[in-house]
Every structure is written in structure tokens, then in C-alpha cells.
C-alpha atoms as a PDB file:
ATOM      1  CA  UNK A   1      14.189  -5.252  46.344  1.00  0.00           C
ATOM      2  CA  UNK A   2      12.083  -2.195  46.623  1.00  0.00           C
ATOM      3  CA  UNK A   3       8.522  -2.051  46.501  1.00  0.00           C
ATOM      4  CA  UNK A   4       6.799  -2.203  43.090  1.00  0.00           C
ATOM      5  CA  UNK A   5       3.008  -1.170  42.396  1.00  0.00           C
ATOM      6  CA  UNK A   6       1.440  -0.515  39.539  1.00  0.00           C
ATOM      7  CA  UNK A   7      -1.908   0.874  39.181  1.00  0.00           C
ATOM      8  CA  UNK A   8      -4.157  -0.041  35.718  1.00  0.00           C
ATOM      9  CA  UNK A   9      -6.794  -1.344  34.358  1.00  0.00           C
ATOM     10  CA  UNK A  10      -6.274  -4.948  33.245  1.00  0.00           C
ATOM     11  CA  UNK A  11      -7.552  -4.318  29.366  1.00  0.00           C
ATOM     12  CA  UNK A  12      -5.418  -1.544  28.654  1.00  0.00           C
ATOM     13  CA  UNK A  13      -2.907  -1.741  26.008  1.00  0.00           C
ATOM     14  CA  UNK A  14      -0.974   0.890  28.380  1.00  0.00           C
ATOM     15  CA  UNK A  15      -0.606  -1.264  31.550  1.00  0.00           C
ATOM     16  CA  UNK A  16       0.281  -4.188  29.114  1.00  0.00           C
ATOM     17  CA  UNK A  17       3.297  -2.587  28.316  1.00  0.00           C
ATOM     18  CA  UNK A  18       4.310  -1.897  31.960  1.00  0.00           C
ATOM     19  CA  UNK A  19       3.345  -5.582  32.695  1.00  0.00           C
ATOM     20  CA  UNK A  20       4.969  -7.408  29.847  1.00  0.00           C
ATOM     21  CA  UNK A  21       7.964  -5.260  30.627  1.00  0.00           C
ATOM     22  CA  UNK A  22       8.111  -5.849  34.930  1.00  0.00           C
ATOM     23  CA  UNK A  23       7.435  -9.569  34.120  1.00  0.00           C
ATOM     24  CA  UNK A  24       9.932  -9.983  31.360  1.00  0.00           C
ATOM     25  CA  UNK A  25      12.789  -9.072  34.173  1.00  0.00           C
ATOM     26  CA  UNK A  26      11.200 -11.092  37.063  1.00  0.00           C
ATOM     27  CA  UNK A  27      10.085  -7.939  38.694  1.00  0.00           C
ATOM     28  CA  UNK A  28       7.491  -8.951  41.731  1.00  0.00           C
ATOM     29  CA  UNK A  29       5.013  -5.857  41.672  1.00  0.00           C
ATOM     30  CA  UNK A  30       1.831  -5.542  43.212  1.00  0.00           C
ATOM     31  CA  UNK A  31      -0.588  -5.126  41.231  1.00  0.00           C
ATOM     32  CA  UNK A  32      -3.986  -2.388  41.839  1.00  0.00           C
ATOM     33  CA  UNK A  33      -6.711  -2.976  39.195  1.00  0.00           C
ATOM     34  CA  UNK A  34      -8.602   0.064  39.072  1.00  0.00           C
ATOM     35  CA  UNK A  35     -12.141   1.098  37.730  1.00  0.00           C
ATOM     36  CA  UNK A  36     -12.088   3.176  34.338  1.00  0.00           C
ATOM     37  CA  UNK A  37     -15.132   4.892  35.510  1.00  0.00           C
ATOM     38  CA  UNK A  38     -14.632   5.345  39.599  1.00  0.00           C
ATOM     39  CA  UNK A  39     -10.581   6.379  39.635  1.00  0.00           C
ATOM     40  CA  UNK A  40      -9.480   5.811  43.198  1.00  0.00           C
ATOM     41  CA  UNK A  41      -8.620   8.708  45.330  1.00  0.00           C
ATOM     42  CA  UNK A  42      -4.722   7.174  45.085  1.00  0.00           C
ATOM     43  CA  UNK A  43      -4.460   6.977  41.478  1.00  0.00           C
ATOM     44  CA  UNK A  44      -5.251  11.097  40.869  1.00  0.00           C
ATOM     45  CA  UNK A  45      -3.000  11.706  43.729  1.00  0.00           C
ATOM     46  CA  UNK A  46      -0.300  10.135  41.596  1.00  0.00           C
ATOM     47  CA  UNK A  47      -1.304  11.451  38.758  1.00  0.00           C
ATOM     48  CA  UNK A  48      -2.990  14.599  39.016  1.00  0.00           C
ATOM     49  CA  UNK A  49      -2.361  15.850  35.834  1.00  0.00           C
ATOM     50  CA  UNK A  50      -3.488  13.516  33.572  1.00  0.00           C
ATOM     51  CA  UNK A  51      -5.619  11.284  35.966  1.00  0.00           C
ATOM     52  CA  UNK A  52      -4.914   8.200  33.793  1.00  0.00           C
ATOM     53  CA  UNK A  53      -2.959   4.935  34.279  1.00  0.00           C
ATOM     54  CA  UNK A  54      -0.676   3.059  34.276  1.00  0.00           C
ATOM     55  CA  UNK A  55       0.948   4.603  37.109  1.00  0.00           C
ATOM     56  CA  UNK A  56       3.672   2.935  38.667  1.00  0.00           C
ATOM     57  CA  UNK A  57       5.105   3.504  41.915  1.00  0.00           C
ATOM     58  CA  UNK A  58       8.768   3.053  42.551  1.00  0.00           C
ATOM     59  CA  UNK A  59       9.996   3.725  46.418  1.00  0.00           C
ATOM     60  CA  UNK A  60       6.750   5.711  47.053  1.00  0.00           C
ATOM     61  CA  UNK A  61       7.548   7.269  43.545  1.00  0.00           C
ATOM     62  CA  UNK A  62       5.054   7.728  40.616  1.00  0.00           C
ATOM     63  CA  UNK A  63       5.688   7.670  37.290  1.00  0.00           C
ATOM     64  CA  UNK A  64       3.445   7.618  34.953  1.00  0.00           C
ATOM     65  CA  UNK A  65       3.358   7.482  30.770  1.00  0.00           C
ATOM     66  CA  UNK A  66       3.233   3.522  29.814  1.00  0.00           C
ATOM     67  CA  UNK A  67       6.482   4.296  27.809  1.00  0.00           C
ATOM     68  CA  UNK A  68       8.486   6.973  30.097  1.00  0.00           C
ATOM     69  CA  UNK A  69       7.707   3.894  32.876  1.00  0.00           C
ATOM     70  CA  UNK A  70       9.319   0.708  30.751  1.00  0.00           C
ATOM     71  CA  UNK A  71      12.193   2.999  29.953  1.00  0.00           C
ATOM     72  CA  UNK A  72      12.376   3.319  33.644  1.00  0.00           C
ATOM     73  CA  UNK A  73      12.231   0.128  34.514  1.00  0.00           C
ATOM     74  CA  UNK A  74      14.792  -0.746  31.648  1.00  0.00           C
ATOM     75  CA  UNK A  75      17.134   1.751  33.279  1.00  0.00           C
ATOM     76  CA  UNK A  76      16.938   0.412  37.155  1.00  0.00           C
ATOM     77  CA  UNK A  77      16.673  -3.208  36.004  1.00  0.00           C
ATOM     78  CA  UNK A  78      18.943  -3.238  33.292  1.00  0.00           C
ATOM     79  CA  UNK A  79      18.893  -7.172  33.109  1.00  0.00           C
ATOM     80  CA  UNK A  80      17.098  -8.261  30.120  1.00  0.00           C
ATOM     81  CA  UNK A  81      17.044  -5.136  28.544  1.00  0.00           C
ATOM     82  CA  UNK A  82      14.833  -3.745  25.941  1.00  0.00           C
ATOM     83  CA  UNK A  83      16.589  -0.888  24.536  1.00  0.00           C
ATOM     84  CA  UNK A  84      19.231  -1.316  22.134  1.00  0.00           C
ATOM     85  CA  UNK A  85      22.440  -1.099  23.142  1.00  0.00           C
ATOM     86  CA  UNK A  86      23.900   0.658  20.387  1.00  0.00           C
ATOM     87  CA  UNK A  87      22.870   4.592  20.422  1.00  0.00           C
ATOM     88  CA  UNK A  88      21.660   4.389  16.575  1.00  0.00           C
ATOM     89  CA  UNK A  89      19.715   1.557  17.071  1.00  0.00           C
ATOM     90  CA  UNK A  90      18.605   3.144  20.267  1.00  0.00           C
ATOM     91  CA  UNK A  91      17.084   6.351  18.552  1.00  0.00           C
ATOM     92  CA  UNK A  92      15.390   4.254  15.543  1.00  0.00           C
ATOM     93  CA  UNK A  93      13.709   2.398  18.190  1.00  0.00           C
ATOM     94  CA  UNK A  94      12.554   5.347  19.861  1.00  0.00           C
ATOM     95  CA  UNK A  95      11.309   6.344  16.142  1.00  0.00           C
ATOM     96  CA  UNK A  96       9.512   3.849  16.096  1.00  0.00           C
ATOM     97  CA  UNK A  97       7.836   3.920  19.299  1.00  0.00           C
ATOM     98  CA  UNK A  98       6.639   7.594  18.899  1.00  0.00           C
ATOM     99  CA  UNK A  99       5.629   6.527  15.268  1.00  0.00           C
ATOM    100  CA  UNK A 100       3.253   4.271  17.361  1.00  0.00           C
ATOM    101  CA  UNK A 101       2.373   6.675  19.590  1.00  0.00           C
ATOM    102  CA  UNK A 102       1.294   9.462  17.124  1.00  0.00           C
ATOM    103  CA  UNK A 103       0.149   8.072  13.547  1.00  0.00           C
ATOM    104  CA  UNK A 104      -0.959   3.870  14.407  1.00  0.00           C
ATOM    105  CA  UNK A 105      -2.216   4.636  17.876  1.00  0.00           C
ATOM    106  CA  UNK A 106      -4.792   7.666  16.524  1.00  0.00           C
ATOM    107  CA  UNK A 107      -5.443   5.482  14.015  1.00  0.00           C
ATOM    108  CA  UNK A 108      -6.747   2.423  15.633  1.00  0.00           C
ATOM    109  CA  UNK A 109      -8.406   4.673  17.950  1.00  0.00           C
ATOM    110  CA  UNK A 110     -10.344   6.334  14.861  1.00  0.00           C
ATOM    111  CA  UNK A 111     -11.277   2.784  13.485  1.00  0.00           C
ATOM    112  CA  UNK A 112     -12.393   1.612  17.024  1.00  0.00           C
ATOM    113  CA  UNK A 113     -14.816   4.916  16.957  1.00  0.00           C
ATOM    114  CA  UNK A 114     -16.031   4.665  13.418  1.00  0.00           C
ATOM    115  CA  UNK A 115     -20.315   5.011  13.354  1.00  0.00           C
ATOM    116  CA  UNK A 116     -21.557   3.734  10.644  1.00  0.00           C
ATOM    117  CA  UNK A 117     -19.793   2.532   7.068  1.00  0.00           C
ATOM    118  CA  UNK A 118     -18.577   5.583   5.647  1.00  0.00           C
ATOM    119  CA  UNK A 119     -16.444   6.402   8.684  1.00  0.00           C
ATOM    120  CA  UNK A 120     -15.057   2.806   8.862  1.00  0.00           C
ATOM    121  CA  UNK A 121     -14.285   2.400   5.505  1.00  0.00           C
ATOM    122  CA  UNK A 122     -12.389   5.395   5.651  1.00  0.00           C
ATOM    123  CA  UNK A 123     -10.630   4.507   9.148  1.00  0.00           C
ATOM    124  CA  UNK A 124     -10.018   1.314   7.281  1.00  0.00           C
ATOM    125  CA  UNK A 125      -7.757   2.930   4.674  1.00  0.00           C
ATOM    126  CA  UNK A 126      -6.325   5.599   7.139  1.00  0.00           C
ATOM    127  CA  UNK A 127      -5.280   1.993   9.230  1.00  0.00           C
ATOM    128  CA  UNK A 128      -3.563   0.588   6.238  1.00  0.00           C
ATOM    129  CA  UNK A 129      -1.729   3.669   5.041  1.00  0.00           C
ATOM    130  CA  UNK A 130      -0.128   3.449   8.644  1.00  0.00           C
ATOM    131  CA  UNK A 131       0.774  -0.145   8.395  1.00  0.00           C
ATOM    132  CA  UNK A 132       1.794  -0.139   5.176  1.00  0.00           C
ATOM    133  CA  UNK A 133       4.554   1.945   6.517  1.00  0.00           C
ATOM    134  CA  UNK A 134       5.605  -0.586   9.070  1.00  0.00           C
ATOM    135  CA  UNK A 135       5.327  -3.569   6.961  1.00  0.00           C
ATOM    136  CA  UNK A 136       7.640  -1.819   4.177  1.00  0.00           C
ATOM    137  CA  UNK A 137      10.452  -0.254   6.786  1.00  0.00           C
ATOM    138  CA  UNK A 138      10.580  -2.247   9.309  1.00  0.00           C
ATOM    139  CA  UNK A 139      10.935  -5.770   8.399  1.00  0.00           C
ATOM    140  CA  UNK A 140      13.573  -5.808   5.215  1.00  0.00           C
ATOM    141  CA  UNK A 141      16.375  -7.954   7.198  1.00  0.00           C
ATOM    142  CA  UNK A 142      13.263 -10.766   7.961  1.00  0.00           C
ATOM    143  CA  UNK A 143      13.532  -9.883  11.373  1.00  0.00           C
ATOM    144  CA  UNK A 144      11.048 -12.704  13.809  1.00  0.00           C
ATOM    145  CA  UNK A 145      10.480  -9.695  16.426  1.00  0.00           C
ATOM    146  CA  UNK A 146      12.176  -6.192  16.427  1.00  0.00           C
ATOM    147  CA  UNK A 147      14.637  -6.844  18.794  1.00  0.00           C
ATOM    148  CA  UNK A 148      15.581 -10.157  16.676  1.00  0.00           C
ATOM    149  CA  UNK A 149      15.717 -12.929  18.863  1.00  0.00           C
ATOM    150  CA  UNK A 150      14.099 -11.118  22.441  1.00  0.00           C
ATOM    151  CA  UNK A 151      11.653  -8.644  22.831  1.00  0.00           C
ATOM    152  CA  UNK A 152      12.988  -5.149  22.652  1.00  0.00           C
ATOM    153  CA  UNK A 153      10.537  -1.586  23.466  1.00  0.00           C
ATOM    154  CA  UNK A 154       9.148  -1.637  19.474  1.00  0.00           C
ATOM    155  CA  UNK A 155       7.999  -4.922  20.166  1.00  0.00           C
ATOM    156  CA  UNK A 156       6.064  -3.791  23.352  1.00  0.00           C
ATOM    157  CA  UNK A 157       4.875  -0.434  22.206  1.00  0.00           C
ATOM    158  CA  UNK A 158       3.438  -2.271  18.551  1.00  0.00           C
ATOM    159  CA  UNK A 159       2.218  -5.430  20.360  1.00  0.00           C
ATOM    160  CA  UNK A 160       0.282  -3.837  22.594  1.00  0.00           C
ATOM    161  CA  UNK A 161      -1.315  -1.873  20.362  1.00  0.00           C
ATOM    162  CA  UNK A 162      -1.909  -4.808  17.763  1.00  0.00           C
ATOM    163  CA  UNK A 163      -4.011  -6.328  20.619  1.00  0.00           C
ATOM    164  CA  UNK A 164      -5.765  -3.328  20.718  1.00  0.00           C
ATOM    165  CA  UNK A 165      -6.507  -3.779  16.721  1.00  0.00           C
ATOM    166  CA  UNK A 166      -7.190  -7.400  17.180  1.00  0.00           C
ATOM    167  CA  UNK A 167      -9.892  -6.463  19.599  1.00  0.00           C
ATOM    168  CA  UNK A 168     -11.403  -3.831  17.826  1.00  0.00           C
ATOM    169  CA  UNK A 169     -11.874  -5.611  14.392  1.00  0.00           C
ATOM    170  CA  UNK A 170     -14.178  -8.064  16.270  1.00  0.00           C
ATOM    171  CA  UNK A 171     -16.406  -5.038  17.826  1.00  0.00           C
ATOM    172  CA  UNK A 172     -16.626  -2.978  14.467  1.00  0.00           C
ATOM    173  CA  UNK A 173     -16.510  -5.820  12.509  1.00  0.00           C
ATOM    174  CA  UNK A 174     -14.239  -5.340  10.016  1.00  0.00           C
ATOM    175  CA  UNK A 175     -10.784  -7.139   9.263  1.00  0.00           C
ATOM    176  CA  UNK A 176      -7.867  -4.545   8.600  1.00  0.00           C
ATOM    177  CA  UNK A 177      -4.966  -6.937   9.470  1.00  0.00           C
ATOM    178  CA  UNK A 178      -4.965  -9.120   6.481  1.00  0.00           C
ATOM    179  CA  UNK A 179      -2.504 -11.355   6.584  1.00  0.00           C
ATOM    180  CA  UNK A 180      -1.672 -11.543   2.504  1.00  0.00           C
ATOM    181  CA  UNK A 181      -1.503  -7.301   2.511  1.00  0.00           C
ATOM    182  CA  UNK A 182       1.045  -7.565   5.828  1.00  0.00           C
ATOM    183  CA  UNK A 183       2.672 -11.137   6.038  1.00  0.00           C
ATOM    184  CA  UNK A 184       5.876  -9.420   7.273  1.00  0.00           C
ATOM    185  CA  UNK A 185       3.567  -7.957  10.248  1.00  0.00           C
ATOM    186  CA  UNK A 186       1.171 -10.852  10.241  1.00  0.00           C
ATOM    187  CA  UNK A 187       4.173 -13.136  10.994  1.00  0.00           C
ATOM    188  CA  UNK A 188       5.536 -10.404  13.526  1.00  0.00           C
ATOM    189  CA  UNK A 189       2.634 -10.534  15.241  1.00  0.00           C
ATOM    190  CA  UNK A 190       2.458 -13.920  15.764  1.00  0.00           C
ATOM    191  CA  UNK A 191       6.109 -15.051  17.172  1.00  0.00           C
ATOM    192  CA  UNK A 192       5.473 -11.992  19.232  1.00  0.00           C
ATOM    193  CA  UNK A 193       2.089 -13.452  20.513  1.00  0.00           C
ATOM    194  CA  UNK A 194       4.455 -16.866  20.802  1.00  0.00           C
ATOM    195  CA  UNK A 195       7.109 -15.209  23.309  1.00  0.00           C
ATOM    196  CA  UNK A 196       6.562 -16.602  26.680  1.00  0.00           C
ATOM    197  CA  UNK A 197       6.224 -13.384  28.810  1.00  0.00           C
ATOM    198  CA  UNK A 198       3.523 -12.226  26.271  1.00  0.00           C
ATOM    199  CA  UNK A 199       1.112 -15.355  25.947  1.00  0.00           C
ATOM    200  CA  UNK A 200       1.032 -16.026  29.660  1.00  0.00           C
ATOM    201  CA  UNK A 201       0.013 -11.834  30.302  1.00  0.00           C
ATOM    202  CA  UNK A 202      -2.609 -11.659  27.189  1.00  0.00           C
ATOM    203  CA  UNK A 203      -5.919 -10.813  28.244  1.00  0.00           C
ATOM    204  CA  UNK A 204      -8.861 -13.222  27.426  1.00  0.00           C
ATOM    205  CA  UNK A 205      -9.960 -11.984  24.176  1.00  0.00           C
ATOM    206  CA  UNK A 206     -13.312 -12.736  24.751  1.00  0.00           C
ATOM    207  CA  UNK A 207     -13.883 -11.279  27.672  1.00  0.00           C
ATOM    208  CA  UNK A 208     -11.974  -8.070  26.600  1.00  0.00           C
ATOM    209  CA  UNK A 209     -13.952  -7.839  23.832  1.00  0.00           C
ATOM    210  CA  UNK A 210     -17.053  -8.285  25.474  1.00  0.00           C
ATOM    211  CA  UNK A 211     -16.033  -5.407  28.180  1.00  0.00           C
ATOM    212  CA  UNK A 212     -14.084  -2.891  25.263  1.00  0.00           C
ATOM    213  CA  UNK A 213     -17.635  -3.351  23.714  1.00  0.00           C
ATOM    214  CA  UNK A 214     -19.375  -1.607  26.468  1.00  0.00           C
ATOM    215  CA  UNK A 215     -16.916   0.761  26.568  1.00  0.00           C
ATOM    216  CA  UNK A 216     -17.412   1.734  22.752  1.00  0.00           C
ATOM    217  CA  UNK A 217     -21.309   1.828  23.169  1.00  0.00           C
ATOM    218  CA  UNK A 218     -20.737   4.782  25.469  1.00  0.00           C
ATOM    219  CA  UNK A 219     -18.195   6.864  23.826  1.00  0.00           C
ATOM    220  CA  UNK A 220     -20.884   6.578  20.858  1.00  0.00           C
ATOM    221  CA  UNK A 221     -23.372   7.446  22.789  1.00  0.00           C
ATOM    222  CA  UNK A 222     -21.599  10.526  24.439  1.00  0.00           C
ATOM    223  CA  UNK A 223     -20.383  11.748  21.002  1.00  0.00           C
END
């Protein structure tokens, strides 16, 4: 088998995705944690544009974009797969992932920021308006996960991001994912949580809350 590396930071909701997705078809990769605030020389060499990771390197090949990459991997590993295999089914799912790329991802980003009670109680709403729209489209066939019975790319794209959420509603302190305004997502959330693949490659949620913390206190700071 080639040679797999992937290069990200072990908190990020990004690298999860590559992660859940190598590990989910048995992919060995090695793995090279780097430092949010000291990038290594490698990593914007591979990237040079964006400077970011995940990056992962396929027969001395980067690719980067946590998404662009589990498509990738779907493509040259197509055991296990996580996109649909039916084209409409295909495209909603890709609907679905750049709905969580553009409207849930900017929110949770603008609750995570929020400084001081006006701000979060707005972020707050702006969360739920986006949810709301998940919870009402994407769950009317009572569907465990979004691929039904295996984890398909909605799954990883949401998930990831919903770990993100979990996180940050312990740092700001307030509690957007109720379970009696969302039980379709609530109970989403948890078989997803309950998939193999996924509960053995969570980070601690302690200690990522602890270190997210940190990072919060100086985008505040900076702002």
C-alpha cells in the first residue's frame, strides 16, 4: 500500500474528518501532529496557499481541504464507502455537506467567539435557526445516521462539527443543543457518537476543552 501521512492538529474538527474517514477503511497512515501556533516548515510547503491543515499526503502528494481529502480517499479506497452510490443521493449529500460548510460551520464559529451576553444570545438564536433546518429536512424517514445503517460523508462533515458545538457550549457556557428542541439530531448525534470508528478517535473532551479554551482567550484578546 502506498504511503499515507496526514498532517493536523489532534483537536481539529478538520483532521477528525480525515481520521474517522482513513480509519473507517483500515487505512495505516502516519500520523504528524503539528503546532497551531509554530506550523512546520513541511506543512506550508504543502500547503502554501492556505497554510492550514489537514493536509494529507498521498505518494508524496498533498491534498488538502478536510472534505476534497475524504472524497479522495473515498475514491482510491472505495471499500467502505461514504458517498452514496446513487448520483441523487450523491448530490443531496454533497448539499448537505456544503450546507455545513457555509451556514452551521460560521455559525458555531460565531457562538464560540461571542463576548459578552448580547452577542451569545444572539449567536444562540443564529445556532438554532441553522439546526432547526437540519432537524426538520433531514431526519423525516427516522434515519439512526445519514447514511442509515454506516456512516456516510454527512455524517462526518456534521459530526465533526457537533463536537466542535459540544465543546464550545462548555467554554461559553451556554447549552444550544437541547435535546427536547432537536431529538431527531439529539438522537443522531448520539448513535453517531456510538459507531465504533468514531468513539475510539474522539478526543478527550476535557482536555480539548481545556486547550480550545486557551485558544478562545486569545482570539478575544486579539479582536
Amino acid at each position: 500500500m502506498a504511503e499515507v501521512k496526514l498532517h493536523g492538529f489532534w483537536y481539529s474538527p478538520f483532521t477528525l474528518r480525515v481520521v474517522w474517514t482513513l480509519k473507517l477503511k483500515g487505512i495505516p497512515y502516519q500520523n504528524i501532529e503539528e503546532d497551531r501556533y509554530n506550523k512546520s516548515p513541511q506543512l506550508l510547503q504543502l500547503n502554501p496557499v492556505h497554510k492550514k491543515t489537514p493536509v494529507l499526503v498521498h505518494n508524496e502528494k498533498p491534498l488538502c481541504e478536510s472534505m476534497l481529502i475524504v472524497e479522495y480517499i473515498d475514491e482510491i479506497w472505495p471499500h467502505n464507502s461514504v458517498l452514496p452510490a446513487d448520483p441523487y443521493e450523491r448530490a443531496l449529500a454533497r448539499f448537505w455537506v456544503k450546507y455545513a460548510e457555509d451556514e452551521m460551520f460560521s455559525a458555531f464559529v460565531a457562538f464560540f467567539r461571542s463576548n459578552n451576553d448580547e452577542e451569545r444570545e444572539k449567536n444562540v438564536e443564529k445556532v438554532w435557526e441553522v439546526l432547526t433546518v437540519v432537524e426538520n429536512q433531514c431526519f423525516g424517514d427516522e434515519k439512526k445516521i445519514f447514511g442509515g445503517d454506516i456512516i456516510n460523508i454527512v455524517d462526518i462533515a456534521f459530526g465533526s462539527l457537533f463536537k466542535f458545538l459540544e465543546v464550545a457550549q462548555d467554554i461559553v457556557e451556554a447549552k444550544v443543543l437541547e435535546d427536547e428542541k432537536f431529538p431527531h439530531l439529539h438522537s443522531w448525534y448520539n448513535n453517531f457518537k456510538d459507531v465504533p470508528v468514531v468513539k475510539e478517535n474522539l478526543p478527550d473532551h476535557e482536555k480539548m476543552v481545556a486547550f480550545i479554551r486557551v485558544i478562545r482567550e486569545k482570539l478575544l484578546a486579539s479582536s
